[in-house]
C-alpha atoms as a PDB file:
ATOM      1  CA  UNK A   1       0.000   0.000   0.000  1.00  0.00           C
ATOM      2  CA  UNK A   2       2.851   2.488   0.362  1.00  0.00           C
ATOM      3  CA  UNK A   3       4.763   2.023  -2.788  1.00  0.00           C
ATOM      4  CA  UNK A   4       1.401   2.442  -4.284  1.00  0.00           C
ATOM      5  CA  UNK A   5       0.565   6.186  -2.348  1.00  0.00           C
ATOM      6  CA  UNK A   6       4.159   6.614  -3.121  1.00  0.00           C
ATOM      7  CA  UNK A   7       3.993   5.765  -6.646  1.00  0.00           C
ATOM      8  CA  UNK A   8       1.127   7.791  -7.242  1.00  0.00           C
ATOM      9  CA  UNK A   9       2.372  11.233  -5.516  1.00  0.00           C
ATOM     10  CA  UNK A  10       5.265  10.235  -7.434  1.00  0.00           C
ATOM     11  CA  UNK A  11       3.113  10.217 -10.727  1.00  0.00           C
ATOM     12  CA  UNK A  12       1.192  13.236  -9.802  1.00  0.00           C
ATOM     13  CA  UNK A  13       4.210  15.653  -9.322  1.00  0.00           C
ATOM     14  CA  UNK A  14       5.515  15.003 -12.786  1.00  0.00           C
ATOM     15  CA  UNK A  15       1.836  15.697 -14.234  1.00  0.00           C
ATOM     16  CA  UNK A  16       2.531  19.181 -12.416  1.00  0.00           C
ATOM     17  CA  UNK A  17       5.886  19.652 -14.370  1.00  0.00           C
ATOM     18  CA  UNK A  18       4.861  17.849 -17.588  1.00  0.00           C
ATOM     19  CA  UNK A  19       3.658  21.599 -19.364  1.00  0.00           C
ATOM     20  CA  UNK A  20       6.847  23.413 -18.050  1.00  0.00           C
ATOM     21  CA  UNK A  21       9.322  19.955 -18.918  1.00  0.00           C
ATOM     22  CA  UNK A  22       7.733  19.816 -22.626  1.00  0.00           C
ATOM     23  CA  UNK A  23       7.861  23.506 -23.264  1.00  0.00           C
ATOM     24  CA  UNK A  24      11.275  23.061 -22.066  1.00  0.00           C
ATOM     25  CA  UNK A  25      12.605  20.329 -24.400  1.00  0.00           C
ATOM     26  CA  UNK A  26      10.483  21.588 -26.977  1.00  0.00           C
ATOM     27  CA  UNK A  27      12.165  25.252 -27.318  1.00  0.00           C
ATOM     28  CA  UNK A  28      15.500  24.624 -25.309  1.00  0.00           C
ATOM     29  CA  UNK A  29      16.891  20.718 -26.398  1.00  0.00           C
ATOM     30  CA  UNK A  30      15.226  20.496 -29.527  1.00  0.00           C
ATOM     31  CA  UNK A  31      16.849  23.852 -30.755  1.00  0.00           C
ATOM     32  CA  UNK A  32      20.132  23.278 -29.270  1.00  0.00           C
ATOM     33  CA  UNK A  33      19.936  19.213 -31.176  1.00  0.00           C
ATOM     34  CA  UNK A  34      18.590  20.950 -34.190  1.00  0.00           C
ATOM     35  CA  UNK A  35      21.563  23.496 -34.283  1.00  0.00           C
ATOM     36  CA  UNK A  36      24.268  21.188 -33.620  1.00  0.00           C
ATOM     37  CA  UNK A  37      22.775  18.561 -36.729  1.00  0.00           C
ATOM     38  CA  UNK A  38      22.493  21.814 -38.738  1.00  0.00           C
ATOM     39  CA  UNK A  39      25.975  23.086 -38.153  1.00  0.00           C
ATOM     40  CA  UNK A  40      27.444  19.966 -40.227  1.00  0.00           C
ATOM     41  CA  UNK A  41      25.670  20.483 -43.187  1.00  0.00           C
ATOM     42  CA  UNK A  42      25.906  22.606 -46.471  1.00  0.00           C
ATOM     43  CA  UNK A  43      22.240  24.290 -46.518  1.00  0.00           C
ATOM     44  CA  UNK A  44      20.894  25.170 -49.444  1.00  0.00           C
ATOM     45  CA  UNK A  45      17.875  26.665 -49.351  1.00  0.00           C
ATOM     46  CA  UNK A  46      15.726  23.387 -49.174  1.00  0.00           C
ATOM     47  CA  UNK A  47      18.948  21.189 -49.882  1.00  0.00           C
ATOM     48  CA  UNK A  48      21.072  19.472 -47.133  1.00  0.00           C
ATOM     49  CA  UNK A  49      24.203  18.524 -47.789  1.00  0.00           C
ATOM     50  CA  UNK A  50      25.947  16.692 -45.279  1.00  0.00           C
ATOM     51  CA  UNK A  51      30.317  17.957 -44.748  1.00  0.00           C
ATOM     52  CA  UNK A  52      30.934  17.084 -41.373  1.00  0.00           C
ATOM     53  CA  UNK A  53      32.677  19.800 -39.714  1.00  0.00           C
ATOM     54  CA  UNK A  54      33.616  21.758 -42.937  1.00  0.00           C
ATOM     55  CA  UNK A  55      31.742  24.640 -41.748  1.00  0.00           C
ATOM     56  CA  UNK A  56      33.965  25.032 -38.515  1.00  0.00           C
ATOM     57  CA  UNK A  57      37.247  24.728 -40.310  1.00  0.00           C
ATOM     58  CA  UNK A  58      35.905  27.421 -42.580  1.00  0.00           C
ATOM     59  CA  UNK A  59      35.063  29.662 -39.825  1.00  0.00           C
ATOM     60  CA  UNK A  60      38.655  29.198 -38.215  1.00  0.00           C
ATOM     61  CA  UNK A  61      40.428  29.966 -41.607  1.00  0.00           C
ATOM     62  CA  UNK A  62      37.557  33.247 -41.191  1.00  0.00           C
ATOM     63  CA  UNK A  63      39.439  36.581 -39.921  1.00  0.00           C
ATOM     64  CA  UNK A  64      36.164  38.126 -39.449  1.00  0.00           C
ATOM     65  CA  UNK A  65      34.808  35.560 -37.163  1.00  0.00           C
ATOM     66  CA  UNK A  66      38.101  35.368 -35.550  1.00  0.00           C
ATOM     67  CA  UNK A  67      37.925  38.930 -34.974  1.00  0.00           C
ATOM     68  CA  UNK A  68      34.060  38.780 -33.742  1.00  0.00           C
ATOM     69  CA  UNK A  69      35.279  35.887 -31.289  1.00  0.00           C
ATOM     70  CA  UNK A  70      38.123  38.314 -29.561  1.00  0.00           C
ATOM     71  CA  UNK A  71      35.682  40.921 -29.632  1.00  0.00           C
ATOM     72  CA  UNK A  72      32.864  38.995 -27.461  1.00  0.00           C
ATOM     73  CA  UNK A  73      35.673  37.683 -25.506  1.00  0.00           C
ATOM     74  CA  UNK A  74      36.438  41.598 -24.388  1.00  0.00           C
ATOM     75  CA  UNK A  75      32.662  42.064 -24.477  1.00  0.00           C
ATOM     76  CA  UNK A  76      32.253  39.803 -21.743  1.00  0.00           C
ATOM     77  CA  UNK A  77      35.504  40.313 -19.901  1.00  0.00           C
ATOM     78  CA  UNK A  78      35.082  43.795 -19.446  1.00  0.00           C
ATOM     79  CA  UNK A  79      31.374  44.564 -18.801  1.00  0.00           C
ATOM     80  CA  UNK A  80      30.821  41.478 -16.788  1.00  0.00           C
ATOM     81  CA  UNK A  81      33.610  42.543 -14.236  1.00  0.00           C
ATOM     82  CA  UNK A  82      32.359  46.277 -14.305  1.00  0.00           C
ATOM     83  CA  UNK A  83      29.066  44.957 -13.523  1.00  0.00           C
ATOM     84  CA  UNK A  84      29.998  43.052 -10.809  1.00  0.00           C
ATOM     85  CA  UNK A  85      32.570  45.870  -9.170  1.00  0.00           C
ATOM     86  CA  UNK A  86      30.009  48.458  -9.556  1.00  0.00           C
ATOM     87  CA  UNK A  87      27.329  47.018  -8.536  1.00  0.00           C
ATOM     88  CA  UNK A  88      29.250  45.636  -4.997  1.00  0.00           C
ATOM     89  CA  UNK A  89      30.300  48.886  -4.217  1.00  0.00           C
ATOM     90  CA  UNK A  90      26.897  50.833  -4.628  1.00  0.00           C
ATOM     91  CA  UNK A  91      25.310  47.979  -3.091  1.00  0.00           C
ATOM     92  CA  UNK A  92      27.952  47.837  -0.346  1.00  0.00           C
ATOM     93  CA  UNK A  93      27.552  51.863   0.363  1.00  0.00           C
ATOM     94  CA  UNK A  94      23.703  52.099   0.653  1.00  0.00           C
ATOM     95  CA  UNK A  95      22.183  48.877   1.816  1.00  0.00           C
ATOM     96  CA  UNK A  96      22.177  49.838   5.414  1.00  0.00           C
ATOM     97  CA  UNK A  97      20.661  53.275   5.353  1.00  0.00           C
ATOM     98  CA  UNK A  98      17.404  54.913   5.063  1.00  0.00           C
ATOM     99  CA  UNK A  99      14.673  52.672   3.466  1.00  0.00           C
ATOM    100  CA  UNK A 100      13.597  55.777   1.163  1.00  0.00           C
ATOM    101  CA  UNK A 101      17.175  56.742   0.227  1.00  0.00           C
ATOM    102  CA  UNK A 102      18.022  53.244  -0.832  1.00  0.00           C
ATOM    103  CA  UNK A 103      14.871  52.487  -2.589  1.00  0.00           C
ATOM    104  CA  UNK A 104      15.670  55.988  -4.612  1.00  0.00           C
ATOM    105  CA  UNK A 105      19.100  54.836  -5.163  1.00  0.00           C
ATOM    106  CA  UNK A 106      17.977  51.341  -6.525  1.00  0.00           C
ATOM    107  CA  UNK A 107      14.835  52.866  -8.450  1.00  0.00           C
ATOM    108  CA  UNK A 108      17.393  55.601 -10.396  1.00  0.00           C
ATOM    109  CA  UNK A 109      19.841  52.815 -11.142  1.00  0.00           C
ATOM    110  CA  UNK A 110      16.837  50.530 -12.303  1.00  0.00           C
ATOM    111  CA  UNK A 111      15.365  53.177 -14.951  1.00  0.00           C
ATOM    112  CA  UNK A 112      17.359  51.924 -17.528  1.00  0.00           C
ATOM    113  CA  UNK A 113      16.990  48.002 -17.361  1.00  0.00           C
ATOM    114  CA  UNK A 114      12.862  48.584 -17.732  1.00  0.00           C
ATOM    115  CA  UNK A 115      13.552  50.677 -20.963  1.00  0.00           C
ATOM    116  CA  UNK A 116      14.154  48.812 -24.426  1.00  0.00           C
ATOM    117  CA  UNK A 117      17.471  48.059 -25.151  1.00  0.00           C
ATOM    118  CA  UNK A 118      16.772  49.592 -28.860  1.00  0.00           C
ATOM    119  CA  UNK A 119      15.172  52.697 -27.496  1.00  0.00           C
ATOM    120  CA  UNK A 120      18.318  52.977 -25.430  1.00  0.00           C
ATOM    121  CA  UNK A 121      20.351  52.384 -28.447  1.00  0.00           C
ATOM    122  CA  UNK A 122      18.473  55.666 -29.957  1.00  0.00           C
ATOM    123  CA  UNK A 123      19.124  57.968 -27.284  1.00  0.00           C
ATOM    124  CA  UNK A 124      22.890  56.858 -27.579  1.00  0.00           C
ATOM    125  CA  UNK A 125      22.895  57.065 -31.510  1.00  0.00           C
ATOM    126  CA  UNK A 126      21.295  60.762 -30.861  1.00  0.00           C
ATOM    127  CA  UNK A 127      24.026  61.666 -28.480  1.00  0.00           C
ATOM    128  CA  UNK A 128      26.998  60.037 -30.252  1.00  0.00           C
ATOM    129  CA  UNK A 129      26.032  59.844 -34.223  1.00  0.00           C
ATOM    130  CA  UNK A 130      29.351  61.993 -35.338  1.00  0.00           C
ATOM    131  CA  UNK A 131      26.765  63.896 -38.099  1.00  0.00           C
ATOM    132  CA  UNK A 132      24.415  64.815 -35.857  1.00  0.00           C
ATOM    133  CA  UNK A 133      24.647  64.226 -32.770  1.00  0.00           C
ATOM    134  CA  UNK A 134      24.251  66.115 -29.210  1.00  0.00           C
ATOM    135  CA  UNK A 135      27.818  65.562 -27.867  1.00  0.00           C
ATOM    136  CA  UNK A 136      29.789  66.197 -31.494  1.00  0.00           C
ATOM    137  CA  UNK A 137      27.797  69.241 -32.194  1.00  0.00           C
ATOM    138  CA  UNK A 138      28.794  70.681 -28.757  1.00  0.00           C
ATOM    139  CA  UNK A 139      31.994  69.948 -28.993  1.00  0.00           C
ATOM    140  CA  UNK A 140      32.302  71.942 -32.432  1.00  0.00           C
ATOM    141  CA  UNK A 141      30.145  74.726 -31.066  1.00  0.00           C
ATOM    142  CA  UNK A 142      32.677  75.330 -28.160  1.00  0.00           C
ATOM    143  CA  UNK A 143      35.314  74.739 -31.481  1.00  0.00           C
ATOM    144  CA  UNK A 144      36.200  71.452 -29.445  1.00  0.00           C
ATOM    145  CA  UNK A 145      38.033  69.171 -31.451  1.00  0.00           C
ATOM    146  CA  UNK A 146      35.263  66.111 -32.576  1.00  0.00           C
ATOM    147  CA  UNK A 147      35.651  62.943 -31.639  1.00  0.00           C
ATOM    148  CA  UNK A 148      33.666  60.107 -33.936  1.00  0.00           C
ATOM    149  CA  UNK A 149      32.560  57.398 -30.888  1.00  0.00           C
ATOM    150  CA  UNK A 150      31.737  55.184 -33.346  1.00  0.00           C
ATOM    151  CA  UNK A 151      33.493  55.525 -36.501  1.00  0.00           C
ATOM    152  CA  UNK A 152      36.903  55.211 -34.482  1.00  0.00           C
ATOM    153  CA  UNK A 153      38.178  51.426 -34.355  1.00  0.00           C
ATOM    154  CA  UNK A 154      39.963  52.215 -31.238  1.00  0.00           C
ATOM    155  CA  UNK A 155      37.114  54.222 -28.975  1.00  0.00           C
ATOM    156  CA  UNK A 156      34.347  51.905 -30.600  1.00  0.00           C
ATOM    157  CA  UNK A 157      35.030  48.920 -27.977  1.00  0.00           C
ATOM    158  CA  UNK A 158      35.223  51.028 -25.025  1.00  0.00           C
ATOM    159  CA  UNK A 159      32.072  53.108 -26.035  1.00  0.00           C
ATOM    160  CA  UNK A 160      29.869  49.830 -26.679  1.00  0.00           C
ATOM    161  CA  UNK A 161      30.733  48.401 -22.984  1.00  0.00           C
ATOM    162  CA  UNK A 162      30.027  51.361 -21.446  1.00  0.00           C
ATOM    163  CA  UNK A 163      26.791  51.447 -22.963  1.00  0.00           C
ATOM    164  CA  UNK A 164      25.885  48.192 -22.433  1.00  0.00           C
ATOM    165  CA  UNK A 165      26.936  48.474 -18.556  1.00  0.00           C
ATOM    166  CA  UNK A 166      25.365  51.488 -17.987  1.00  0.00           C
ATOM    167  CA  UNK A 167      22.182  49.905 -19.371  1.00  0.00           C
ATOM    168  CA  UNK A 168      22.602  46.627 -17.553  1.00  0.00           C
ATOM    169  CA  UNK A 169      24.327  46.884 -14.067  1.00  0.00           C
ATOM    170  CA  UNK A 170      20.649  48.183 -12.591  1.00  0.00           C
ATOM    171  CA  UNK A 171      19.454  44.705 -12.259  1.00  0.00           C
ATOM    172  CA  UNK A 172      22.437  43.719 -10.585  1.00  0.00           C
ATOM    173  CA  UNK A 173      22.563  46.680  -7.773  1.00  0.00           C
ATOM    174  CA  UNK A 174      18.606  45.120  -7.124  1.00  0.00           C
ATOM    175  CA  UNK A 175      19.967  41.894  -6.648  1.00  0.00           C
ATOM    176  CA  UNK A 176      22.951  42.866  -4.586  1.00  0.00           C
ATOM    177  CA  UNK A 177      20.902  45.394  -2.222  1.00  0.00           C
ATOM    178  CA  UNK A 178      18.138  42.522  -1.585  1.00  0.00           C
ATOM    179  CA  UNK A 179      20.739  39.827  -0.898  1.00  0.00           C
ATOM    180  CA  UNK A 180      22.578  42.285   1.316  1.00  0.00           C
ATOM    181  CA  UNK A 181      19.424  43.189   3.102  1.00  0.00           C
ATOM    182  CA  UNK A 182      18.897  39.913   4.111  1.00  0.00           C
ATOM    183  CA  UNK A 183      22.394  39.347   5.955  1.00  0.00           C
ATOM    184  CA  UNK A 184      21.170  38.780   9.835  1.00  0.00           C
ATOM    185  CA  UNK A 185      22.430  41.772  11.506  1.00  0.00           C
ATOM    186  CA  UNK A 186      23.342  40.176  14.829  1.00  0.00           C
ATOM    187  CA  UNK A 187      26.569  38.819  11.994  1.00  0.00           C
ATOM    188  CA  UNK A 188      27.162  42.785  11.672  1.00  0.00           C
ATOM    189  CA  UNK A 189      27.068  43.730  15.253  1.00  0.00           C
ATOM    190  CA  UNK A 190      28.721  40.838  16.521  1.00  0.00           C
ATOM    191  CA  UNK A 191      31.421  42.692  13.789  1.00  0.00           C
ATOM    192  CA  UNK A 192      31.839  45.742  15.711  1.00  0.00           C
ATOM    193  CA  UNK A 193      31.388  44.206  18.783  1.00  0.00           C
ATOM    194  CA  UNK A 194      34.827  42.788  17.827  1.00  0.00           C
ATOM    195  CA  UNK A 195      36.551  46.082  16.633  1.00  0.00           C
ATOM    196  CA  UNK A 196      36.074  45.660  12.745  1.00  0.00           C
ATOM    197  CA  UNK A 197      35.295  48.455  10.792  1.00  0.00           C
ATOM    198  CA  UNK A 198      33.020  49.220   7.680  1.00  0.00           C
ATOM    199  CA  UNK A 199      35.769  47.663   4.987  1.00  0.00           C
ATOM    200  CA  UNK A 200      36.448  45.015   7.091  1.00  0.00           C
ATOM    201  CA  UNK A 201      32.795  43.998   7.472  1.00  0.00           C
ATOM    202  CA  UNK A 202      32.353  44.559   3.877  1.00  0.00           C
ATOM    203  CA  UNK A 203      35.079  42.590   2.481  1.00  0.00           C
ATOM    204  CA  UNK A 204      35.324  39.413   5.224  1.00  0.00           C
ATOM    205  CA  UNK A 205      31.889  39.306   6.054  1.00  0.00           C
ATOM    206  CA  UNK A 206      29.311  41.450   3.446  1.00  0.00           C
ATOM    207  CA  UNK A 207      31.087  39.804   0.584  1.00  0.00           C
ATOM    208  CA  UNK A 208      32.034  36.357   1.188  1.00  0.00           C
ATOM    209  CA  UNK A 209      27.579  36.023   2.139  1.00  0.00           C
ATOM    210  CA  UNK A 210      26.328  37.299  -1.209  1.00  0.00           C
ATOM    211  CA  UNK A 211      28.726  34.826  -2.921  1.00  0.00           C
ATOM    212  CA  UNK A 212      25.996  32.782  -4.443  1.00  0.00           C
ATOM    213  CA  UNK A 213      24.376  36.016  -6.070  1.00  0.00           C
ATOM    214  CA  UNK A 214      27.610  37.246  -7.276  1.00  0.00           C
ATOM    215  CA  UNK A 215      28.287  33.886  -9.285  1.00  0.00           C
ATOM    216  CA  UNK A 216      24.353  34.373 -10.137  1.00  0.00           C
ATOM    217  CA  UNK A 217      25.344  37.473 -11.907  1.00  0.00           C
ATOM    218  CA  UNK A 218      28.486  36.892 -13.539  1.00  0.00           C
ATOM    219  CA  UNK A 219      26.507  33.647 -14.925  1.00  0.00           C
ATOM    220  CA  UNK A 220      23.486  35.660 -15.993  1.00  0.00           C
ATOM    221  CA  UNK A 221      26.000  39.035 -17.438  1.00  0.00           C
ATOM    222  CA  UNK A 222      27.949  36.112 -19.242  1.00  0.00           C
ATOM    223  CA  UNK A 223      24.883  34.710 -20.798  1.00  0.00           C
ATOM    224  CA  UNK A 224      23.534  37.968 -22.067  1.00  0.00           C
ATOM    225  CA  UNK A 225      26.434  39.294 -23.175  1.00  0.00           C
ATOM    226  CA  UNK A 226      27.212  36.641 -25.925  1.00  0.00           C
ATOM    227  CA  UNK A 227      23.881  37.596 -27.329  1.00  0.00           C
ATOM    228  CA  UNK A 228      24.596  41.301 -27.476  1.00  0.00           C
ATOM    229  CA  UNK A 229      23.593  42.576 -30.697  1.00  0.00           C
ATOM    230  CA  UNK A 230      20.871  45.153 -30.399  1.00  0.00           C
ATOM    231  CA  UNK A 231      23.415  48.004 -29.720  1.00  0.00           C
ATOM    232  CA  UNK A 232      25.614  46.794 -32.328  1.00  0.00           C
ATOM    233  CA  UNK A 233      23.367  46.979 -34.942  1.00  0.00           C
ATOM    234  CA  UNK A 234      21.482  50.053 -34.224  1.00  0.00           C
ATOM    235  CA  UNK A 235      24.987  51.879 -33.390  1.00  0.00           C
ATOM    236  CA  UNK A 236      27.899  50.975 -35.600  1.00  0.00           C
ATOM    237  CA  UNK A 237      26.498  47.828 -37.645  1.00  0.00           C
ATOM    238  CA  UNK A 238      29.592  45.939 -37.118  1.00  0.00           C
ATOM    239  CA  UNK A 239      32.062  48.611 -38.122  1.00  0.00           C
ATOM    240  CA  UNK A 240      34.230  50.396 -38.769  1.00  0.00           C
ATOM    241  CA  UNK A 241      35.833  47.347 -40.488  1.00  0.00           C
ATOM    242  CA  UNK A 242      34.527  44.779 -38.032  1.00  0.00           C
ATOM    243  CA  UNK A 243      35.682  46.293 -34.942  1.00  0.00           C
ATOM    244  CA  UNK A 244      32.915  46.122 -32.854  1.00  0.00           C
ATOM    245  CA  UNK A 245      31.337  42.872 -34.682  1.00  0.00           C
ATOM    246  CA  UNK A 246      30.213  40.097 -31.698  1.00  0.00           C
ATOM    247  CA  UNK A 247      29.390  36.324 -32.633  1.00  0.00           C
ATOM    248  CA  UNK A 248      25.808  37.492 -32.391  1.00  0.00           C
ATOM    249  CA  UNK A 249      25.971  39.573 -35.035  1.00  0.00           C
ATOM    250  CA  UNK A 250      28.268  37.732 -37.027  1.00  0.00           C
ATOM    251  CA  UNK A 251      25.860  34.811 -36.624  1.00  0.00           C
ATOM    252  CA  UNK A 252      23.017  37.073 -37.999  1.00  0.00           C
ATOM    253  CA  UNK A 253      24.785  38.401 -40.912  1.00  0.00           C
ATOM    254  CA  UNK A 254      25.304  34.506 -41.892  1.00  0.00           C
ATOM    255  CA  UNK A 255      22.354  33.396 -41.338  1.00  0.00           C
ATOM    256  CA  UNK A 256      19.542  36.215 -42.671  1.00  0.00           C
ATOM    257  CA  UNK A 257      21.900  38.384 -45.155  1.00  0.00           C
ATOM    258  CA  UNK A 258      24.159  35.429 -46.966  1.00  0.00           C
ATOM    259  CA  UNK A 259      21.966  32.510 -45.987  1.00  0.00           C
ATOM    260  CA  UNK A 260      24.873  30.493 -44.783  1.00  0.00           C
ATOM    261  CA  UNK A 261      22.568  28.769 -42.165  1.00  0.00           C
ATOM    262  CA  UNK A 262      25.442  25.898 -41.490  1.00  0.00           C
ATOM    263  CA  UNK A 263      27.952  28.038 -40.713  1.00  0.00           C
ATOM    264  CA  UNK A 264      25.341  30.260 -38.785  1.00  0.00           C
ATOM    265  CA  UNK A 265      24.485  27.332 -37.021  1.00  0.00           C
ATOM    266  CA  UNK A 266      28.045  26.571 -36.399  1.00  0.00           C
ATOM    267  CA  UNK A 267      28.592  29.846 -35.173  1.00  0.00           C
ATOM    268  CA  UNK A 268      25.502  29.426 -32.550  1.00  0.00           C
ATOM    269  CA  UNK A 269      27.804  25.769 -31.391  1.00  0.00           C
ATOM    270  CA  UNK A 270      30.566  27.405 -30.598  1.00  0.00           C
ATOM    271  CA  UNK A 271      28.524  30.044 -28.352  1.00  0.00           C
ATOM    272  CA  UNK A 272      26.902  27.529 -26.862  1.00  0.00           C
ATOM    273  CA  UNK A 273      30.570  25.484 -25.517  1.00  0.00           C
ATOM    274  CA  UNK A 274      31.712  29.118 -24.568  1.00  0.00           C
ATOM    275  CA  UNK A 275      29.155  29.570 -22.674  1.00  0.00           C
ATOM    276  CA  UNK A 276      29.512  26.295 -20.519  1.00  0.00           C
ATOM    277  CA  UNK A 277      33.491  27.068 -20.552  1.00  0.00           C
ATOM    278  CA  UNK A 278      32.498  30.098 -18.776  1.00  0.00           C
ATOM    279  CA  UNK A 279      29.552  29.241 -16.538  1.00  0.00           C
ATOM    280  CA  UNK A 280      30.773  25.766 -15.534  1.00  0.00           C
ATOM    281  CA  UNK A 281      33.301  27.088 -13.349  1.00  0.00           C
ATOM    282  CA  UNK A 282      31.057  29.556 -11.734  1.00  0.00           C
ATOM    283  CA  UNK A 283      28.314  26.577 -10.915  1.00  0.00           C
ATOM    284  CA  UNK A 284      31.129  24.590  -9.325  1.00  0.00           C
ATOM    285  CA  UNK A 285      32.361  27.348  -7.379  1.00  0.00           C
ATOM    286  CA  UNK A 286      29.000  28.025  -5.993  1.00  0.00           C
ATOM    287  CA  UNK A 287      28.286  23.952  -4.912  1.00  0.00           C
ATOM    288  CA  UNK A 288      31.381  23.519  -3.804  1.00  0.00           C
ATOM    289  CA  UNK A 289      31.556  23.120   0.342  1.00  0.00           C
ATOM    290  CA  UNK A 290      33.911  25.075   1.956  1.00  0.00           C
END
């Protein structure tokens, strides 16, 4: 009689997951099975032509996905570490004081993330678009010397990761300031009780507690940031001569403008092992037992 009552809660909690677990191998495996099949063929409009991994040796002998490659790479390098410096330090400065100051603080950071990345990308075209835009016409009305943002390979890098942080590291100061928040403060006072000052409490004790949301966020940043493309496109389209093209992008040109949709899916393969390169040693790091 128990194995039966067992059997059938059993049976009755994976009718309650059933919807979510189909959905999920439906539009998660099946693409990612689908991708990796498509990646060693020669697609032809309707014709398949099976070359076995072909399409990767072509994209290796590729400068310009080589270049898009060391481009995410800094993409994700640079804005996930911002992100996650920034974000501890605001978070670290404010999470203990007034209620209204720090729900002003998080709200002002926060405006961003709940606007559209391409209506973002406008106001940032509007203010940096060397023709006409804000900052360029300023500069020559104060007979500044101009600066092209985006039509400089050398700027173009630094000026996409600082618009991509400035638009993203919101979420993060929200998930930093609740995490903090909930830190028993007998930990804290027990702290001073003991002589240690603000750093010290933030860097043994504030820290080392919101671990498990920091590797949250660099997991999450990581993710996102291989997709980037919005901004690109909108922004600089790639240029100038590639320097700010991203996988993503490089993917999209492939697959929608040439129709290469093997070596587009190849592309999308190779995203998906950097992905777990990077993320697999952030999971371990946050189950592993001290």
């Amino acid at each position: 009689m128990k194995n039966n009552s067992a059997l059938k809660e059993n049976i009755t909690g994976y009718l309650f997951i059933a919807p979510q677990l189909l959905l999920f191998l439906v539009f998660i495996v099946y693409p990612i099975i689908e991708g990796i099949r498509l990646s060693l063929y020669r697609i032809n409009y309707q014709q398949e032509t099976f070359i076995g991994f072909e399409n990767y040796t072509r994209l290796f002998a590729n400068p310009v996905f080589m270049k898009s490659t060391i481009n995410t790479v800094i993409f994700v390098v640079f804005i996930v570490a911002l992100t996650v410096v920034f974000a501890l330090f605001v978070s670290a400065s404010i999470f203990d004081k007034n209620a209204k100051y720090v729900s002003f603080i998080r709200g002002s950071y926060y405006i961003p993330v709940m606007v559209s990345m391409v209506v973002m990308s406008m106001v940032w075209s509007f203010l940096l678009n060397p023709a006409n835009g804000l900052i360029p016409y300023a500069a020559r009305q104060l007979e500044l010397a101009s600066v092209n943002f985006l039509g400089d390979k050398d700027l173009v890098l630094p000026v996409i990761i600082f618009i991509t942080f400035a638009t993203n590291v919101g979420q993060a100061i929200i998930l930093y300031v609740a995490s903090m928040i909930g830190v028993p403060k007998d930990v804290f006072e027990a702290a001073e009780v003991d002589g240690a000052n603000r750093l010290q409490i933030i860097f043994k004790i504030l820290i080392p507690m919101v671990k498990p949301t920091t590797i949250y966020i660099i997991i999450m940043n990581i993710i996102a940031v291989l997709k980037i493309f919005v901004v690109i496109q909108l922004l600089t389209g790639g240029g100038p001569n590639n320097a700010s093209t991203t996988l993503m992008y490089f993917l999209y040109n492939n697959a929608f403008k040439y129709n290469q949709l093997g070596i587009a899916s190849a592309v999308g393969v190779i995203m998906f092992l950097i992905t777990l390169a990077l993320s697999i040693p952030q999971l371990r790091a946050m189950f592993k037992k001290d």
